[in-house]
C-alpha atoms as a PDB file:
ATOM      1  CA  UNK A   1     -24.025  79.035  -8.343  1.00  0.00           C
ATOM      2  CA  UNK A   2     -20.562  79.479  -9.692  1.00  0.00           C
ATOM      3  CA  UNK A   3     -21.186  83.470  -9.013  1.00  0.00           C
ATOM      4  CA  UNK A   4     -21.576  82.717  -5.708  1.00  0.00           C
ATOM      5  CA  UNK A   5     -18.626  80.798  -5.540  1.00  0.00           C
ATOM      6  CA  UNK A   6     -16.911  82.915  -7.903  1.00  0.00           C
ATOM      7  CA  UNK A   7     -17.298  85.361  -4.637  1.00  0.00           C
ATOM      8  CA  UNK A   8     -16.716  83.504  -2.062  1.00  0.00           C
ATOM      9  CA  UNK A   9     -13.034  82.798  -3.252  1.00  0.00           C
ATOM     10  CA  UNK A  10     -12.581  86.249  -4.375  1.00  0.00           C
ATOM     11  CA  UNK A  11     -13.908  87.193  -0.794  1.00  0.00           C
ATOM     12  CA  UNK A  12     -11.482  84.371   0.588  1.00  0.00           C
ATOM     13  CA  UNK A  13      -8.260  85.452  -0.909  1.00  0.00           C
ATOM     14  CA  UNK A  14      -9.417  89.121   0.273  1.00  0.00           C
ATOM     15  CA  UNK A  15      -9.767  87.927   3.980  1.00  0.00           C
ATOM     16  CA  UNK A  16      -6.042  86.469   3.476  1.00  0.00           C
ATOM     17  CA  UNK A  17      -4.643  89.150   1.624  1.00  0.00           C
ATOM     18  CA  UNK A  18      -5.529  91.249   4.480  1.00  0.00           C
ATOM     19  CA  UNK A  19      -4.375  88.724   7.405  1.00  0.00           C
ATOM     20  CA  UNK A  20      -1.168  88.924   5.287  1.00  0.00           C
ATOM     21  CA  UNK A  21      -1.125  92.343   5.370  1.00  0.00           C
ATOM     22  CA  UNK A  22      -2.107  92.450   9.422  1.00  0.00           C
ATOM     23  CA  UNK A  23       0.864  89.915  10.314  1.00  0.00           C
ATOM     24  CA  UNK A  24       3.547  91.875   8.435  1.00  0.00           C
ATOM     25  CA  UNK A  25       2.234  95.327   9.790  1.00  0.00           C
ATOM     26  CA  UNK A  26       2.721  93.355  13.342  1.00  0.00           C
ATOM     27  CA  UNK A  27       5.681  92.011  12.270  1.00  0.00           C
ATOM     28  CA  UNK A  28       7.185  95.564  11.434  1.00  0.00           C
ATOM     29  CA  UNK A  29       5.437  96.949  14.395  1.00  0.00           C
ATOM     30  CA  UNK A  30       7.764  94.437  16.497  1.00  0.00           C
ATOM     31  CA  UNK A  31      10.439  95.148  15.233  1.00  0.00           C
ATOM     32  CA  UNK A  32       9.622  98.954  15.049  1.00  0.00           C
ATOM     33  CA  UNK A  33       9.696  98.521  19.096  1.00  0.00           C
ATOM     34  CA  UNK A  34      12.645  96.446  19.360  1.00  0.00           C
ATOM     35  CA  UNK A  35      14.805  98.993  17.517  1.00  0.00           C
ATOM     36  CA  UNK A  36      13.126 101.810  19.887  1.00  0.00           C
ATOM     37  CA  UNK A  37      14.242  99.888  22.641  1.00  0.00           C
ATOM     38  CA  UNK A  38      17.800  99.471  21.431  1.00  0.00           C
ATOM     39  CA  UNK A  39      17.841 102.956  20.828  1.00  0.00           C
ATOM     40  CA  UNK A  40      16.845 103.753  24.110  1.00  0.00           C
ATOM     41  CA  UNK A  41      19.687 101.469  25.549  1.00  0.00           C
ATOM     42  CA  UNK A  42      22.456 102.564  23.306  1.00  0.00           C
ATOM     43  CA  UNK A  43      21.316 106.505  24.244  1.00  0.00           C
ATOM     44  CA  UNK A  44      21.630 105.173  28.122  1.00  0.00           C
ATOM     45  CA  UNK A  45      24.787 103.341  27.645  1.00  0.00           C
ATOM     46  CA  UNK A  46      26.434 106.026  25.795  1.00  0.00           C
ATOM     47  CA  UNK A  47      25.393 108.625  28.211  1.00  0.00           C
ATOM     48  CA  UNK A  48      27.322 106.694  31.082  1.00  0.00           C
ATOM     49  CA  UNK A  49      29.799 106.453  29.000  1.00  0.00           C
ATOM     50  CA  UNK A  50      29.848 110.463  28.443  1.00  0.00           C
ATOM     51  CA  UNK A  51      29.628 110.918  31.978  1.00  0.00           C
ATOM     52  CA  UNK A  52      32.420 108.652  32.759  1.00  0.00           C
ATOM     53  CA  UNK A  53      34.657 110.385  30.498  1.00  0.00           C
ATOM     54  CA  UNK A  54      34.019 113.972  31.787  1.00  0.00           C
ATOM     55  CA  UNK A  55      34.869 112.395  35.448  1.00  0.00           C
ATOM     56  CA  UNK A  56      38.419 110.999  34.029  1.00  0.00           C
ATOM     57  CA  UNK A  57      38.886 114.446  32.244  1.00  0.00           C
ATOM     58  CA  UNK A  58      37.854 116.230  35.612  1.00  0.00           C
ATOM     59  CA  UNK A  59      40.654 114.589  36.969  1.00  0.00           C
ATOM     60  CA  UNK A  60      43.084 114.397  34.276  1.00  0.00           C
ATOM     61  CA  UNK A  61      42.478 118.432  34.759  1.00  0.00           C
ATOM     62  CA  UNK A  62      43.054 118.544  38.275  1.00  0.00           C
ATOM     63  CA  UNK A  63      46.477 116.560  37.932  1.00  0.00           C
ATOM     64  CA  UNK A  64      47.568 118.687  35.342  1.00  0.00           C
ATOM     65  CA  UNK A  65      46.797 121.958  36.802  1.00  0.00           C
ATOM     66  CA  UNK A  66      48.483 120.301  40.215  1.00  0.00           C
ATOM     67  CA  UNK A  67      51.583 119.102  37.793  1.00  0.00           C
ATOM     68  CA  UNK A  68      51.824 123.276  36.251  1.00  0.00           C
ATOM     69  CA  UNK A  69      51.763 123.968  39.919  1.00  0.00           C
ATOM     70  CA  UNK A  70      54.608 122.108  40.837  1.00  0.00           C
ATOM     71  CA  UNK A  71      56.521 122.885  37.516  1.00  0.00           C
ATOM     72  CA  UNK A  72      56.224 127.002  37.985  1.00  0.00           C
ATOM     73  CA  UNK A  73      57.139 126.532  41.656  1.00  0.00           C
ATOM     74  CA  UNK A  74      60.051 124.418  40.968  1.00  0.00           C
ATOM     75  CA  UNK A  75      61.344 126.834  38.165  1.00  0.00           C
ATOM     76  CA  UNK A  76      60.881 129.676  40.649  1.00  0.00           C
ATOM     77  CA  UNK A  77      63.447 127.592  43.157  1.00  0.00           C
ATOM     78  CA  UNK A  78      65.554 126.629  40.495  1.00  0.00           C
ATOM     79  CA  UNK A  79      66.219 130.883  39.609  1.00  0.00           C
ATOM     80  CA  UNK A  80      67.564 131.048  43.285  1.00  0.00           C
ATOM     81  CA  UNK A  81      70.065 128.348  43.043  1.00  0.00           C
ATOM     82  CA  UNK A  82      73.403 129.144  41.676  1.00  0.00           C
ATOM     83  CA  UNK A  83      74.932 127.740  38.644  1.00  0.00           C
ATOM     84  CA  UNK A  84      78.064 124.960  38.749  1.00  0.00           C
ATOM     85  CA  UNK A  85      79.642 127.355  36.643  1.00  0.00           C
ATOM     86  CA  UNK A  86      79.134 130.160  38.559  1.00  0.00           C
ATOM     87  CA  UNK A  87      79.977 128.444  41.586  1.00  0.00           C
ATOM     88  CA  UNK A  88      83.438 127.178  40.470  1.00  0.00           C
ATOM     89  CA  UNK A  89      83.752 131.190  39.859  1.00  0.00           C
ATOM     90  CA  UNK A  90      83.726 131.937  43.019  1.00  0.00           C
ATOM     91  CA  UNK A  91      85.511 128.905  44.766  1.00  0.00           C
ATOM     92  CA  UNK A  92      88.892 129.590  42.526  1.00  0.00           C
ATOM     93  CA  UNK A  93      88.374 133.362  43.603  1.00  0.00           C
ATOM     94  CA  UNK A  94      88.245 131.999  47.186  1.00  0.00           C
ATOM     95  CA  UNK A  95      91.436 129.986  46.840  1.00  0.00           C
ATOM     96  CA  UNK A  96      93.094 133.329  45.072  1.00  0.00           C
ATOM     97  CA  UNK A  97      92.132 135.433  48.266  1.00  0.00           C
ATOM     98  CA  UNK A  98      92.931 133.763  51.444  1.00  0.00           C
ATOM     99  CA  UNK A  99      93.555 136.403  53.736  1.00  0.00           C
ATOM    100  CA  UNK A 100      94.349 133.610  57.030  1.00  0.00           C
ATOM    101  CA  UNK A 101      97.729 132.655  54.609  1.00  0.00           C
ATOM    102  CA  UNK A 102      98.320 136.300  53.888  1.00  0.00           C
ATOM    103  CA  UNK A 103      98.506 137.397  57.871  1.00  0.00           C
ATOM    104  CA  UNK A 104     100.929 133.770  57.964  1.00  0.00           C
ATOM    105  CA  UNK A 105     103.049 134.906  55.775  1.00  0.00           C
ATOM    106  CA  UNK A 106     103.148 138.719  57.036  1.00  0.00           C
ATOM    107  CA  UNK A 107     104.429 137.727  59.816  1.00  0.00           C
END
């Protein structure tokens, strides 16, 4: 009888051993899914993100190639425009040369 007994504990402790064993493996199986999951949301999240950031650089690009634009147009106007110095030049060469004061005082 105590064989039999002997057994039937040994095939007990087996039986919860293994329903042990079956909770944890759904246990990590879970969590196993819950970290997918997160995974999957992070990937998502970050790819907005991504895509976000390429729009702002789009037009971060487009605003500086407009800004160049303006800057190599405005240096090309500023090359036709005479200098202070070079203006001051020529007004005291005016004032030298005033030819209605030179017929005055001809005459």
């Amino acid at each position: 009888m105590e064989e039999g007994n002997y057994g039937a504990q040994v095939l007990g402790q087996s039986n919860i051993q293994i329903r042990d064993l079956e909770e944890k493996q759904r246990i990590l199986k879970d969590r196993l899914l819950l970290i997918g999951q997160n995974l999957v949301e992070m990937k998502e999240k970050n790819d907005q993100q991504i895509l976000e950031i390429k729009k702002d650089m789009g037009i971060i690009k487009q605003s500086m190639e407009r800004m160049m634009s303006f800057l190599e147009t405005a240096s090309s106007e500023f090359s036709k425009f005479a200098r202070k110095e070079d203006l001051e030049i020529l007004s005291k060469q005016a004032k030298m040369f005033q030819p209605l004061e030179f017929i005055k005082k001809s005459s």
